[in-house]
C-alpha atoms as a PDB file:
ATOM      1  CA  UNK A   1     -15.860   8.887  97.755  1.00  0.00           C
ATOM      2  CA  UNK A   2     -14.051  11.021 100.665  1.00  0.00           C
ATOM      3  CA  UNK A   3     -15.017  14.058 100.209  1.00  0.00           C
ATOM      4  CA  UNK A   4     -12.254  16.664 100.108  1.00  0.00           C
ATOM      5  CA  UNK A   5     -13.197  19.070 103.153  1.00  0.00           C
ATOM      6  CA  UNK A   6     -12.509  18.337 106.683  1.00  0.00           C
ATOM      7  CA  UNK A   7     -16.274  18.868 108.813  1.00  0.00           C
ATOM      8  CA  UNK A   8     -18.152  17.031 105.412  1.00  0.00           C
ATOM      9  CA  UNK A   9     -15.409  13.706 106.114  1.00  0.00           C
ATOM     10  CA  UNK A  10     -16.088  13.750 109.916  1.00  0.00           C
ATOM     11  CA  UNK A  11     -19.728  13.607 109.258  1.00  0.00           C
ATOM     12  CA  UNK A  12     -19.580  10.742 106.465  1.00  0.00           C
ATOM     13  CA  UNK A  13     -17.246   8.857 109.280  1.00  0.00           C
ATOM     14  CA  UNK A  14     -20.256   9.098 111.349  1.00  0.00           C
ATOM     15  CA  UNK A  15     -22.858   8.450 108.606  1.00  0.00           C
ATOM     16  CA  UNK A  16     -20.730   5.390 107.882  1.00  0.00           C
ATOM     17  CA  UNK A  17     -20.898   4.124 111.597  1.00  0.00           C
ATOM     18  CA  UNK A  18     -24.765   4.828 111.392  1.00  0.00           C
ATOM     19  CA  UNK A  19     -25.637   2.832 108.668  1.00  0.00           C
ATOM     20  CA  UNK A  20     -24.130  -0.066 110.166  1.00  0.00           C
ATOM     21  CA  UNK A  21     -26.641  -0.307 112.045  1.00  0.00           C
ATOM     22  CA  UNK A  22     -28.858   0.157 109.507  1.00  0.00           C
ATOM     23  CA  UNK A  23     -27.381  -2.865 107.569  1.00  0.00           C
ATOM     24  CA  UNK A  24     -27.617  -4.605 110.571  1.00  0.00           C
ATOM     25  CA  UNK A  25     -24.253  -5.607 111.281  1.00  0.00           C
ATOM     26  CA  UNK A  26     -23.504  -3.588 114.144  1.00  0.00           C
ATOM     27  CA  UNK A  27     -24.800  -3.368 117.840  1.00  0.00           C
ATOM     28  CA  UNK A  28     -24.793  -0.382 119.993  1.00  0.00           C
ATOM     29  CA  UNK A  29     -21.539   1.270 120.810  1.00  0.00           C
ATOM     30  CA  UNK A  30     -18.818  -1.936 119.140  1.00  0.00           C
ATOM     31  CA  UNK A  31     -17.350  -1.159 116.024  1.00  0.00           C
ATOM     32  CA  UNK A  32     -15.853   1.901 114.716  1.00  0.00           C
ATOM     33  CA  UNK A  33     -14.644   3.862 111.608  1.00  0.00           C
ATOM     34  CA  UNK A  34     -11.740   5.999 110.968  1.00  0.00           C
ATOM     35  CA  UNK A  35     -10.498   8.206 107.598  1.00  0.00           C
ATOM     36  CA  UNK A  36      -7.169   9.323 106.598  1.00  0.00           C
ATOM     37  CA  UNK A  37      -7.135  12.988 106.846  1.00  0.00           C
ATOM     38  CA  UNK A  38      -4.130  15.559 106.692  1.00  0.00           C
ATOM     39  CA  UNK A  39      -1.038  12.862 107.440  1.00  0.00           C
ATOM     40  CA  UNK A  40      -3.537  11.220 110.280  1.00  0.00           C
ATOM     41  CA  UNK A  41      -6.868  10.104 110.519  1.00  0.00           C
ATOM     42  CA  UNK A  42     -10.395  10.804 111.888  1.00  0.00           C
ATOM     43  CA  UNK A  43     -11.812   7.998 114.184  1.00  0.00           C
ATOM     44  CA  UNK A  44     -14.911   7.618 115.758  1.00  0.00           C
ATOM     45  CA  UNK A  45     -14.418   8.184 119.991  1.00  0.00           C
ATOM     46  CA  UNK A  46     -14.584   5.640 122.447  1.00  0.00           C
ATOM     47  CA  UNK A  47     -18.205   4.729 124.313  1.00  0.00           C
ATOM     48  CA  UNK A  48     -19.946   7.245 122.628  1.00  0.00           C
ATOM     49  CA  UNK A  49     -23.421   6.394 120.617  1.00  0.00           C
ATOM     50  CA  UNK A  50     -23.678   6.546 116.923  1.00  0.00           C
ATOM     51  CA  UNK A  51     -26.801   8.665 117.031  1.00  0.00           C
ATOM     52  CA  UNK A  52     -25.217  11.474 119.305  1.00  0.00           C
ATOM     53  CA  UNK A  53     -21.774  12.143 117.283  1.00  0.00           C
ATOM     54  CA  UNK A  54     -21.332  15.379 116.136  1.00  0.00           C
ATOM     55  CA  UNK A  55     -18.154  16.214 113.628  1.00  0.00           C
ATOM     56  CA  UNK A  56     -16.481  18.045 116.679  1.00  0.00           C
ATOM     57  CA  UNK A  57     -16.599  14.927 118.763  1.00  0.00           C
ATOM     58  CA  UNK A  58     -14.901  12.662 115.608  1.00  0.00           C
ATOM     59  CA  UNK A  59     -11.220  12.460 117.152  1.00  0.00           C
ATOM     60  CA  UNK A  60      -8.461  13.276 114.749  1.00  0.00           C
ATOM     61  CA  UNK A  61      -5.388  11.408 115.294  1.00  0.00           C
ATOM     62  CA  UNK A  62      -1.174  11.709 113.780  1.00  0.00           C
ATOM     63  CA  UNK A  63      -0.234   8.839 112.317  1.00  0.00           C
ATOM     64  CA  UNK A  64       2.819   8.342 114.512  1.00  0.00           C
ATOM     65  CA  UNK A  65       0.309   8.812 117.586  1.00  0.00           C
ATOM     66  CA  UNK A  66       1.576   6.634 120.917  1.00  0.00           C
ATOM     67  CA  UNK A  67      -0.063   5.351 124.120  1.00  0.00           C
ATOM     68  CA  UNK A  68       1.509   8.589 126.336  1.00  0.00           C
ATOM     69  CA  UNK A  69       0.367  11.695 123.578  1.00  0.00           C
ATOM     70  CA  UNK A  70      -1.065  14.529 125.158  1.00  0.00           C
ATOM     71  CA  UNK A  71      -4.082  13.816 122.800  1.00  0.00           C
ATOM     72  CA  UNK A  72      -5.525  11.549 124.749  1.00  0.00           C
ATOM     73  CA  UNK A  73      -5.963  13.563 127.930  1.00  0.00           C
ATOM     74  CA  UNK A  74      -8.530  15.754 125.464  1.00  0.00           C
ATOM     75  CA  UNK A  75     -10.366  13.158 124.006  1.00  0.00           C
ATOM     76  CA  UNK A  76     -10.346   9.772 123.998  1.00  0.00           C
ATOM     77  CA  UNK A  77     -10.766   8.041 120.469  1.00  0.00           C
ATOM     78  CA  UNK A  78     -12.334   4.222 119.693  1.00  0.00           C
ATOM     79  CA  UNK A  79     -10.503   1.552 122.290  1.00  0.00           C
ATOM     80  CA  UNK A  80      -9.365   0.056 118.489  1.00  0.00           C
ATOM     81  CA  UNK A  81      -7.437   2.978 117.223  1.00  0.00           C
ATOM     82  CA  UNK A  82      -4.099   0.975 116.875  1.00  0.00           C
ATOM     83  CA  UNK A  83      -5.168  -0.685 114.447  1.00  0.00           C
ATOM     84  CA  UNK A  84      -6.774   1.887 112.606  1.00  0.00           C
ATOM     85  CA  UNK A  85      -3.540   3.713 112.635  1.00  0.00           C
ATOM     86  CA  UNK A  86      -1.130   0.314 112.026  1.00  0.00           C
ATOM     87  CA  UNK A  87      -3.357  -0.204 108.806  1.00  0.00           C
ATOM     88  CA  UNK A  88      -3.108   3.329 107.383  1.00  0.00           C
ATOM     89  CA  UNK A  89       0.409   3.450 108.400  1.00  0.00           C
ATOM     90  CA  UNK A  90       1.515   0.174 106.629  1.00  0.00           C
ATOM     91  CA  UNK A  91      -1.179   0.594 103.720  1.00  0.00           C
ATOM     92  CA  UNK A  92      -0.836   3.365 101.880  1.00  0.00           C
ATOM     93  CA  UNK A  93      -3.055   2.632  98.808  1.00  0.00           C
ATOM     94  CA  UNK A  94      -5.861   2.586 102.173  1.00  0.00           C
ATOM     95  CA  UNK A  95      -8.326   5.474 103.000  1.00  0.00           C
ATOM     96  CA  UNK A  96     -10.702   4.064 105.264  1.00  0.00           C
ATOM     97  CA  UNK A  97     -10.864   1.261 108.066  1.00  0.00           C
ATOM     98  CA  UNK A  98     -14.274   0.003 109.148  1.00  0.00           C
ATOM     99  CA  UNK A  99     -14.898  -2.160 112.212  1.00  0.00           C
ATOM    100  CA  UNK A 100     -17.881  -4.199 112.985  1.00  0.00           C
ATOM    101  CA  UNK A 101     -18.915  -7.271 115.267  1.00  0.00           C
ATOM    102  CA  UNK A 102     -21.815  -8.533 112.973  1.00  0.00           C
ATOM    103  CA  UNK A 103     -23.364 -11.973 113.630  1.00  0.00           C
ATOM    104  CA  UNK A 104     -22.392 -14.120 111.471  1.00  0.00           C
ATOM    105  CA  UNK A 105     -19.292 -13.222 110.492  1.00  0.00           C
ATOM    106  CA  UNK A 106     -18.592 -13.408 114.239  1.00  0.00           C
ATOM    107  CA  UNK A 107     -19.649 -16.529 114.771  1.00  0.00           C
ATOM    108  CA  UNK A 108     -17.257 -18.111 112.888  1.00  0.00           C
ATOM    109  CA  UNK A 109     -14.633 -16.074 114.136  1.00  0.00           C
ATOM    110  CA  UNK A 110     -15.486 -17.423 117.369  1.00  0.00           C
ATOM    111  CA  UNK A 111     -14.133 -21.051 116.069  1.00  0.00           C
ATOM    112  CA  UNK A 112     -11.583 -19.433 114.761  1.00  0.00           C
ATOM    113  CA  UNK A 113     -12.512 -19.949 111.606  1.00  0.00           C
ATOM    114  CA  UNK A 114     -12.213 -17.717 108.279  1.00  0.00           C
ATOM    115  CA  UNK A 115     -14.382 -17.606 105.225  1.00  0.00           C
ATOM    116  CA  UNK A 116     -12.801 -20.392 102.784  1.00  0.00           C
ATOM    117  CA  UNK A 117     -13.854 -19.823  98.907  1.00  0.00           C
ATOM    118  CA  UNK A 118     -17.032 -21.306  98.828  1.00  0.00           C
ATOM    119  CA  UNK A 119     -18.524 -18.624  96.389  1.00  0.00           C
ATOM    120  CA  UNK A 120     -16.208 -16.252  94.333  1.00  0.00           C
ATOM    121  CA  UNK A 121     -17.753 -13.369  95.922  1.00  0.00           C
ATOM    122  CA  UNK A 122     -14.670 -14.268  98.519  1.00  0.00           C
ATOM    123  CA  UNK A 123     -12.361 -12.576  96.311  1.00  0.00           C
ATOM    124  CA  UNK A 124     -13.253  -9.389  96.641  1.00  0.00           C
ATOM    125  CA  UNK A 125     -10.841  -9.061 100.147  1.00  0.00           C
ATOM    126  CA  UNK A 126      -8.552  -9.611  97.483  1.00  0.00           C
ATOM    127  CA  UNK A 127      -7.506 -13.470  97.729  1.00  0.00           C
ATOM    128  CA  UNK A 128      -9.170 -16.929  97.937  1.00  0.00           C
ATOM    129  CA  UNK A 129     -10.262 -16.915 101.277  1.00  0.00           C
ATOM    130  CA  UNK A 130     -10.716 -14.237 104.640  1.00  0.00           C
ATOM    131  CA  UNK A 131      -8.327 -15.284 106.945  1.00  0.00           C
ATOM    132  CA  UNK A 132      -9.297 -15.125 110.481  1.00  0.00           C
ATOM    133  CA  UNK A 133      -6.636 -13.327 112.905  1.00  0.00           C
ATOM    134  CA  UNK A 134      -5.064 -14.879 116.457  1.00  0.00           C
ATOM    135  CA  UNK A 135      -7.594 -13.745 119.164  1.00  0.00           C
ATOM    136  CA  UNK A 136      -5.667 -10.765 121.432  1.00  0.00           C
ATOM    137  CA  UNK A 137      -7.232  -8.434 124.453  1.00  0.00           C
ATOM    138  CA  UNK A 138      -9.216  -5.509 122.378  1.00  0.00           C
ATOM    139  CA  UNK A 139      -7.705  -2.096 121.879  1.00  0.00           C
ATOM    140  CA  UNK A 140      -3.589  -3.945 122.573  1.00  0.00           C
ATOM    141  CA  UNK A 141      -1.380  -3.893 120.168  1.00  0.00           C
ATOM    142  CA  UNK A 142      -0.902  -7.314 120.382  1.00  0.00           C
ATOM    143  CA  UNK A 143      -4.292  -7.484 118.405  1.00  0.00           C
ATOM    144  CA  UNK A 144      -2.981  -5.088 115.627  1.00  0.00           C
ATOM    145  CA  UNK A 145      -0.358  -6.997 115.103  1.00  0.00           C
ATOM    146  CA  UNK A 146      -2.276 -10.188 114.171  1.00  0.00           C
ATOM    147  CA  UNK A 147      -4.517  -8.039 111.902  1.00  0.00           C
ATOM    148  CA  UNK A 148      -2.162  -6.659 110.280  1.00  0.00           C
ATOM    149  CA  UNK A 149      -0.747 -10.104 109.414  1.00  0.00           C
ATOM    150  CA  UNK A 150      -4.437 -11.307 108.198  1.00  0.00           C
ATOM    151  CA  UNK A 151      -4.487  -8.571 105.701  1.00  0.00           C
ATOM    152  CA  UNK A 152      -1.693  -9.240 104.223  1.00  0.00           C
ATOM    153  CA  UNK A 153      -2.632  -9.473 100.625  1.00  0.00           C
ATOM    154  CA  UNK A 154      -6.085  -8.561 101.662  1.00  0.00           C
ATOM    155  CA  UNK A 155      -8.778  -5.974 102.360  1.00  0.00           C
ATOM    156  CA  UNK A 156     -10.661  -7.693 104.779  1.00  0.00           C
ATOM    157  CA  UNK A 157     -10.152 -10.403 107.618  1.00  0.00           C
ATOM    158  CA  UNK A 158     -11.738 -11.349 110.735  1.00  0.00           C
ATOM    159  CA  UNK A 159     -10.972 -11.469 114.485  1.00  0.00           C
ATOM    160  CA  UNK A 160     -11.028 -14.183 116.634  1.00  0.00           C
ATOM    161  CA  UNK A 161     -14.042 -14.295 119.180  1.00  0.00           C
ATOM    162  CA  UNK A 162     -14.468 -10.096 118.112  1.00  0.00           C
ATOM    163  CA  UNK A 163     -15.590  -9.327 114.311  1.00  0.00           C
ATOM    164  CA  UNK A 164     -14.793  -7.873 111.350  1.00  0.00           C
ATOM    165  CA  UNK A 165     -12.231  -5.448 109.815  1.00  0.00           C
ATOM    166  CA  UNK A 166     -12.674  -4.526 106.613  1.00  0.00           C
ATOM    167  CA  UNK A 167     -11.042  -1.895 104.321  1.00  0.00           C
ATOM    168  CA  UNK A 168     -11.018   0.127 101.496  1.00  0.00           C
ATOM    169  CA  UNK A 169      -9.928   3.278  99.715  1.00  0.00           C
ATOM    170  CA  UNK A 170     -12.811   5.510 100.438  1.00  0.00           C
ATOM    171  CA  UNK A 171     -15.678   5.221 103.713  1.00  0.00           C
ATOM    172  CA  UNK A 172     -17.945   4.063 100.866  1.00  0.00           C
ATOM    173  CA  UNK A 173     -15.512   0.760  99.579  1.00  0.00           C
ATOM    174  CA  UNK A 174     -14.511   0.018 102.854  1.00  0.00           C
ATOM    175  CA  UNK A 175     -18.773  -0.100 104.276  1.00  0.00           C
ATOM    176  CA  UNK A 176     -19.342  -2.294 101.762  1.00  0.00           C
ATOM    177  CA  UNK A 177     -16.647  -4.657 102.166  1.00  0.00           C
ATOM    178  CA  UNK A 178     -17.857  -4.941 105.761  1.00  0.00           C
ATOM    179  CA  UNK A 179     -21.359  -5.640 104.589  1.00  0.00           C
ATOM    180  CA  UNK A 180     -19.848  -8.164 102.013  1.00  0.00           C
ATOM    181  CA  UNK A 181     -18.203  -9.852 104.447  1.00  0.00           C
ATOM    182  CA  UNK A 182     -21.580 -10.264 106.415  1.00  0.00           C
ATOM    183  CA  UNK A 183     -23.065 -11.589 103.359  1.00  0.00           C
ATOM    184  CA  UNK A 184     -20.442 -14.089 102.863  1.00  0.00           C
ATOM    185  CA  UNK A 185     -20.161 -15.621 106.426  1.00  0.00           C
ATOM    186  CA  UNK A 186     -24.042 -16.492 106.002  1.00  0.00           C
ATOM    187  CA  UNK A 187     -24.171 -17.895 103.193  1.00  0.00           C
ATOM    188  CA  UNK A 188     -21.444 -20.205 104.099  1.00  0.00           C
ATOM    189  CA  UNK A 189     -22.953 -21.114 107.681  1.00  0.00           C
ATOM    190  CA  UNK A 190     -26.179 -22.027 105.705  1.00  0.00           C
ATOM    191  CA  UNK A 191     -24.297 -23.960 102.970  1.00  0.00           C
ATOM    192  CA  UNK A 192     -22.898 -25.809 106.302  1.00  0.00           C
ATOM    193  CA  UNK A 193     -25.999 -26.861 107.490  1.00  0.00           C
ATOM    194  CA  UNK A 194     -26.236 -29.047 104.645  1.00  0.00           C
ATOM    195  CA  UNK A 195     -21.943 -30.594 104.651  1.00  0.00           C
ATOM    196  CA  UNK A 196     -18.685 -28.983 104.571  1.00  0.00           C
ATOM    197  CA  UNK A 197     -19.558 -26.435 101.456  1.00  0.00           C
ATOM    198  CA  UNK A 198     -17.316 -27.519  97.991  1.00  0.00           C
ATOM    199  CA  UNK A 199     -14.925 -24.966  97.825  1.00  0.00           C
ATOM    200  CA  UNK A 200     -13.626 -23.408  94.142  1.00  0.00           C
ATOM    201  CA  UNK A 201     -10.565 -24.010  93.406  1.00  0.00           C
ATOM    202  CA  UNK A 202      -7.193 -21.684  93.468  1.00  0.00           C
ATOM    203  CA  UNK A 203      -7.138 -21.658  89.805  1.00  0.00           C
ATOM    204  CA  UNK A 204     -10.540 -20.303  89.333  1.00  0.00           C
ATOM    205  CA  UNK A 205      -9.972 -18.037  92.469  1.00  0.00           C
ATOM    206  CA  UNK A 206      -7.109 -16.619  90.448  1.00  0.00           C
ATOM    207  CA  UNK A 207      -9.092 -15.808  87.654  1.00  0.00           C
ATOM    208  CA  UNK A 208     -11.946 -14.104  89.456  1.00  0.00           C
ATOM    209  CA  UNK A 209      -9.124 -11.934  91.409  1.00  0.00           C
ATOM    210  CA  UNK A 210      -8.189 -10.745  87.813  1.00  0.00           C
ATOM    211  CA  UNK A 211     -11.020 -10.321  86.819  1.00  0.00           C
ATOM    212  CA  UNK A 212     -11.583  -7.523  89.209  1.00  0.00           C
ATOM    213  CA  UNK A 213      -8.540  -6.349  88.688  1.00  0.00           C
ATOM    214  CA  UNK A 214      -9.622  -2.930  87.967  1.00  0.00           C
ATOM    215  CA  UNK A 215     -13.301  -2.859  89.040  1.00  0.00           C
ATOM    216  CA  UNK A 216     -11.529  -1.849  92.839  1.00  0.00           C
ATOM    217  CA  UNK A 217     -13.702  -4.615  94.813  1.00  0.00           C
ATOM    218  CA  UNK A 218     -10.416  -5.576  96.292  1.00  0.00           C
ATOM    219  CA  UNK A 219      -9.282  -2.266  97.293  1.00  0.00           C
END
């Protein structure tokens, strides 16, 4: 859960970034992580590593923020912070927004290609499949704005030739949606290797979404 003091929620944002890396499905400096916090939200700053974050150098950001505010000439947040604030603008029932550019989720993002319902797991984005977003330019808004359209309905989608975006309502949910999603993109690229995977149906995909109904996996 996010914890209810400022300093202790900028250093989960940066535990959550580290163990990323720890579940392997994040690289270096890509990714990032924001919380809401205090009608904005704490992001993780552009080009700066995971292991040297402090909480002062988390960058806290309105959530009406624009291109030209004086914010930025202090400190410069992740390159992706539209669409960490477009999300927590437009989702309220959102706390956290996680960011990654794991392998194999990747991969098939690269093709353009979402993760169909090939094992029920699926629904926990909160639908019958993980839709795979328009490629755009990184950090434009133009790339928001086709996010924002892939989560419709959902918790979790993917971005063409870039990664992952997954969310939830705490730093906790929304890691291990991102991890999830990981999960799910191998499986189904080794269930590939073998034919085009048998995919359950929307009937059964509707009863597995209410079925967690409750359990917040799709939150």
């Amino acid at each position: 859960m996010n914890p209810p003091d400022e300093t202790a929620l900028r250093r989960q944002v940066i535990d959550t970034a580290l163990a990323m890396g720890r579940l392997g499905i994040n690289q270096g400096t890509s990714g990032n992580v924001s919380a809401r916090w205090s009608d904005g939200l704490l992001i993780t700053p552009s080009g700066v590593p995971y292991d040297a974050l402090t909480p002062e150098r988390i960058v806290w950001l309105p959530l009406d923020v624009r291109d030209d505010d004086p914010l930025f000439a202090a400190r410069r947040p992740s390159s992706e912070w539209r669409i960490h604030r477009d999300v927590l603008r437009s989702r309220p029932e959102i706390g956290a927004v996680v960011h990654t550019h794991s392998n194999a989720a990747t991969a098939l993002s690269i093709h353009g290609r979402g993760i169909p319902a090939h094992h029920y797991m699926v629904a926990a984005a909160g639908g019958n499949s993980i839709r795979c977003a328009p490629y755009a330019t990184f950090g434009s808004q133009a790339l928001s704005d086709h996010a924002i359209d892939a989560l419709r309905g959902r918790s979790a989608c993917l971005l063409a030739h870039h990664g992952v975006l997954a969310l939830g309502a705490n730093l906790d949910r929304a890691l291990w949606l991102a991890n999830e999603v990981e999960v799910l993109a191998r499986q189904y690229l080794l269930a590939a290797q073998l034919g085009e995977p048998p995919l359950l149906s929307d009937a059964q995909m509707d009863e597995v979404i209410e079925r967690f109904k409750g359990y917040g996996l799709h939150r």
